[in-house]
Protein backbone atom coordinates (compact mmCIF):
# COMPACT_ATOMS: atom_id res chain seq x y z
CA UNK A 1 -10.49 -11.33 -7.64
CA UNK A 2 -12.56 -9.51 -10.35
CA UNK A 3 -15.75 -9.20 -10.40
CA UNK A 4 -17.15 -9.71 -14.38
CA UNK A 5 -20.41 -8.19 -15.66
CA UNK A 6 -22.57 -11.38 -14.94
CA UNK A 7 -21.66 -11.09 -11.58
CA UNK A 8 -22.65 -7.43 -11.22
CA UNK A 9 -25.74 -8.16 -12.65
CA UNK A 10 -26.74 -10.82 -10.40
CA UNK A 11 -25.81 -8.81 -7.58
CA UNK A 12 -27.94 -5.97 -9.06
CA UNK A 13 -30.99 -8.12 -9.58
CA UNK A 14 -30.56 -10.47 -6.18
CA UNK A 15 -30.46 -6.90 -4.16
CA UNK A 16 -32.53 -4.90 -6.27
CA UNK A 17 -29.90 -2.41 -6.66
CA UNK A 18 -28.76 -0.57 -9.58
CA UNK A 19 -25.73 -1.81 -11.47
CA UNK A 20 -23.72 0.94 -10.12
CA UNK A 21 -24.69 0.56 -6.51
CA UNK A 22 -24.26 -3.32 -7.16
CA UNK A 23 -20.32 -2.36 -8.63
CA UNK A 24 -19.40 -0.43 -5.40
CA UNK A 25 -21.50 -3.25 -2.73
CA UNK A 26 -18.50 -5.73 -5.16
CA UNK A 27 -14.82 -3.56 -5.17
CA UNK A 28 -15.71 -3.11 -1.51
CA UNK A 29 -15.35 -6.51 -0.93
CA UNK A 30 -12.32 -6.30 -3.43
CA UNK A 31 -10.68 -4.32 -1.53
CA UNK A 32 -8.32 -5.60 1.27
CA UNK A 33 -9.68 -4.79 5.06
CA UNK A 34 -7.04 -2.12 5.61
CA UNK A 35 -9.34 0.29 3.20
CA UNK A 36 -11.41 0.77 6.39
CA UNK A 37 -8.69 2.71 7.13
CA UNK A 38 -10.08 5.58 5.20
CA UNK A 39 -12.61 6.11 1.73
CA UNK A 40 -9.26 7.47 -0.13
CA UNK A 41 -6.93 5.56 1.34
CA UNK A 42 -5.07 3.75 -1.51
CA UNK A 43 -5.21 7.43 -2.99
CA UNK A 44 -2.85 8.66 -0.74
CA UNK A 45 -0.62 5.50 -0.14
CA UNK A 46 1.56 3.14 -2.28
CA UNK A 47 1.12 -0.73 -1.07
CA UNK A 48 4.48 -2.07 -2.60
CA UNK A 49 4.71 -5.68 -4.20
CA UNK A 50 6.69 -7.53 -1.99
CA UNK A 51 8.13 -9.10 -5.09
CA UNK A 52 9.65 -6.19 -5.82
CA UNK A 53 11.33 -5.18 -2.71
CA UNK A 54 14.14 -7.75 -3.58
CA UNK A 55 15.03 -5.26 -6.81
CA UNK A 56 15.37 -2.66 -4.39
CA UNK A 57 19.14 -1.12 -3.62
CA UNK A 58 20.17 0.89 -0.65
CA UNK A 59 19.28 3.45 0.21
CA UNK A 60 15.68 2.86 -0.75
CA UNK A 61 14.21 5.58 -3.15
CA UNK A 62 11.47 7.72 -1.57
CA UNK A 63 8.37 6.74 -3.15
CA UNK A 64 8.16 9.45 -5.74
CA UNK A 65 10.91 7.82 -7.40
CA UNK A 66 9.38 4.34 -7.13
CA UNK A 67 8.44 2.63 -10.66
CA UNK A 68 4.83 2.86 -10.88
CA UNK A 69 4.81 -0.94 -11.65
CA UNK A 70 6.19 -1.93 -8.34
CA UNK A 71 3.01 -0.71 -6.49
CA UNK A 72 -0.81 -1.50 -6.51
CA UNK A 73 -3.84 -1.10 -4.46
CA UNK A 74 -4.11 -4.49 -2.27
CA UNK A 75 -7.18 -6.81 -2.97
CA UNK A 76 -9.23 -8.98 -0.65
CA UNK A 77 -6.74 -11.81 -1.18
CA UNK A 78 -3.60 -10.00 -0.68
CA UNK A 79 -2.09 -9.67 2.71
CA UNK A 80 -0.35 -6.62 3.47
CA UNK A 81 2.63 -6.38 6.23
CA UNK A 82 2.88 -2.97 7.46
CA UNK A 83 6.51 -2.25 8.57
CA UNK A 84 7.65 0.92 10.81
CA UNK A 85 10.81 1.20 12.82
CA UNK A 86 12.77 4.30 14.16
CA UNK A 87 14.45 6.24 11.24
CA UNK A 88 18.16 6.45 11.15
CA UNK A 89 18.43 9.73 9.96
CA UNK A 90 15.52 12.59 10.11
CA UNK A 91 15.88 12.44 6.08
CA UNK A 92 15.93 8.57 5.35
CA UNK A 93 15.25 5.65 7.51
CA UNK A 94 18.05 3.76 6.97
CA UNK A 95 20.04 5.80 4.42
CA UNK A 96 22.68 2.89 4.55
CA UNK A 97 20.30 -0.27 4.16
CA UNK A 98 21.56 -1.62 7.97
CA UNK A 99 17.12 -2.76 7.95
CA UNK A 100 17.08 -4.07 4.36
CA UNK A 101 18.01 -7.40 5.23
CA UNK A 102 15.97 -7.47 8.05
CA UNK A 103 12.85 -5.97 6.31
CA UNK A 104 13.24 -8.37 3.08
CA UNK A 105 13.53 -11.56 5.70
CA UNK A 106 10.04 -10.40 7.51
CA UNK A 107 8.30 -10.09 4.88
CA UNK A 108 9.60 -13.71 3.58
CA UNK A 109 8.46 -14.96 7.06
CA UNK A 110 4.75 -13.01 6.68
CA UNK A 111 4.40 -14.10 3.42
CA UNK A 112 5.11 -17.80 4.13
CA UNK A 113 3.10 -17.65 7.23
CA UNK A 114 -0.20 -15.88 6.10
CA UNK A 115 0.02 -17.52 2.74
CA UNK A 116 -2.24 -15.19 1.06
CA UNK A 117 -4.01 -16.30 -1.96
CA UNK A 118 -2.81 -13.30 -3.81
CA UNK A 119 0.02 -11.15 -3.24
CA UNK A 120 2.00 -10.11 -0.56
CA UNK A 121 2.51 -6.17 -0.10
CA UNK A 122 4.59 -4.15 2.00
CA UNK A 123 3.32 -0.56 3.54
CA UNK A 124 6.86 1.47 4.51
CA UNK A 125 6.49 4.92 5.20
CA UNK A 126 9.40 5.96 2.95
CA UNK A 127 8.05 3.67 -0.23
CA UNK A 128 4.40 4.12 0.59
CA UNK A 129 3.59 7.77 0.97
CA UNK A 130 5.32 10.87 -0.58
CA UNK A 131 8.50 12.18 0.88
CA UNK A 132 10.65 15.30 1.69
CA UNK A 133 13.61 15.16 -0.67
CA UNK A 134 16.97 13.42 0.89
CA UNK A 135 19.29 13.14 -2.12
CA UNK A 136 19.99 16.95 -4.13
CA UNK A 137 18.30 18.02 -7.33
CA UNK A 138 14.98 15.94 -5.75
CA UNK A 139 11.98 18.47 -5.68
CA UNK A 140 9.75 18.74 -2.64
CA UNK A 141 6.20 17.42 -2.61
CA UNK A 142 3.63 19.19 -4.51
CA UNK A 143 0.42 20.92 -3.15
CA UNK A 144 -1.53 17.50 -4.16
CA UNK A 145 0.98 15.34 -2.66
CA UNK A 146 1.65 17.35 0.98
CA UNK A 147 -2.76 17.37 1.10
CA UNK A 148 -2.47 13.30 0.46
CA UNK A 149 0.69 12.99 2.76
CA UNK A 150 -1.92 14.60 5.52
CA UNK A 151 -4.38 12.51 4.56
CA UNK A 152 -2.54 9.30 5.18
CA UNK A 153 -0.59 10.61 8.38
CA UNK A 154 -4.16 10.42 9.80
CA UNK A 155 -5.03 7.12 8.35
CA UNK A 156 -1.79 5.71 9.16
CA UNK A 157 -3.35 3.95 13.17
CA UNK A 158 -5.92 2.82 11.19
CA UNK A 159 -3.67 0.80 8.62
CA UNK A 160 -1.61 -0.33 10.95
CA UNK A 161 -4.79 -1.93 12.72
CA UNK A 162 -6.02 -3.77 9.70
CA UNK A 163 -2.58 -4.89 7.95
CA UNK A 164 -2.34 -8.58 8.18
């Protein structure tokens, strides 16, 4: 969904609001529900296409090394399935892709079931939000990333409530 000028406008006018109060009352309702989670959530997580996930080889990268285009912040027509299980290893989840299958047949089921009018995205801790490296010559989070890794650690109930 995207909201064009005209519609901004009206908004603006109907309300009498300005046009930028009128542009934040519309990407709120952009947004998908689970941005109740927190005002910077989608700062500090990765929502990852679900159409991507298939592309995806064992051992799943840690999200820093995630293309950029297999990510975006979820929309009020997207659902998003939020997956967590018990990690394998205290450096990977499942450093030798035993949940892959598993995780690419739920989210076939969740997609197929919710139907969502846009996308379908996945939130998994080790794709979504920065990581400690598990594989040598990967560098540790920055400053920025361990205060955004914090950040969603303590949004992470919260998301959990509101994913689809």
């Amino acid at each position: 969904a995207v909201a064009t000028t005209s519609m901004i406008d009206a908004i603006a006018v109907f309300h009498k609001h300005s046009v930028k109060e009128a542009e934040a009352t519309v990407d709120a309702f952009l947004l998908h529900p689970a941005a109740d989670a927190g005002e910077d959530l989608f700062n500090c997580i990765d929502c990852v296409l679900a159409s991507m996930v298939p592309k995806l080889s064992p051992p799943w990268p840690r999200n820093q090394e995630l293309p950029r285009n297999y990510v975006r912040v979820p929309t009020a027509e997207d659902a998003v399935v939020a997956v967590s299980h018990a990690w394998r290893s205290q450096v990977h989840p499942d450093p030798e892709g035993f949940e892959v299958p598993v995780i690419r047949d739920l989210i076939k089921t969740a997609s197929l079931k919710l139907r969502p009018q846009g996308e379908t995205l996945l939130f998994y801790d080790l794709l979504s939000l920065t990581q400690r490296p598990f594989l040598p010559g990967q560098k540790d989070r920055s400053e920025v990333q361990e205060k955004k890794f914090g950040m969603a650690l303590a949004a992470m109930p919260f998301l959990y409530l509101f994913a689809d």
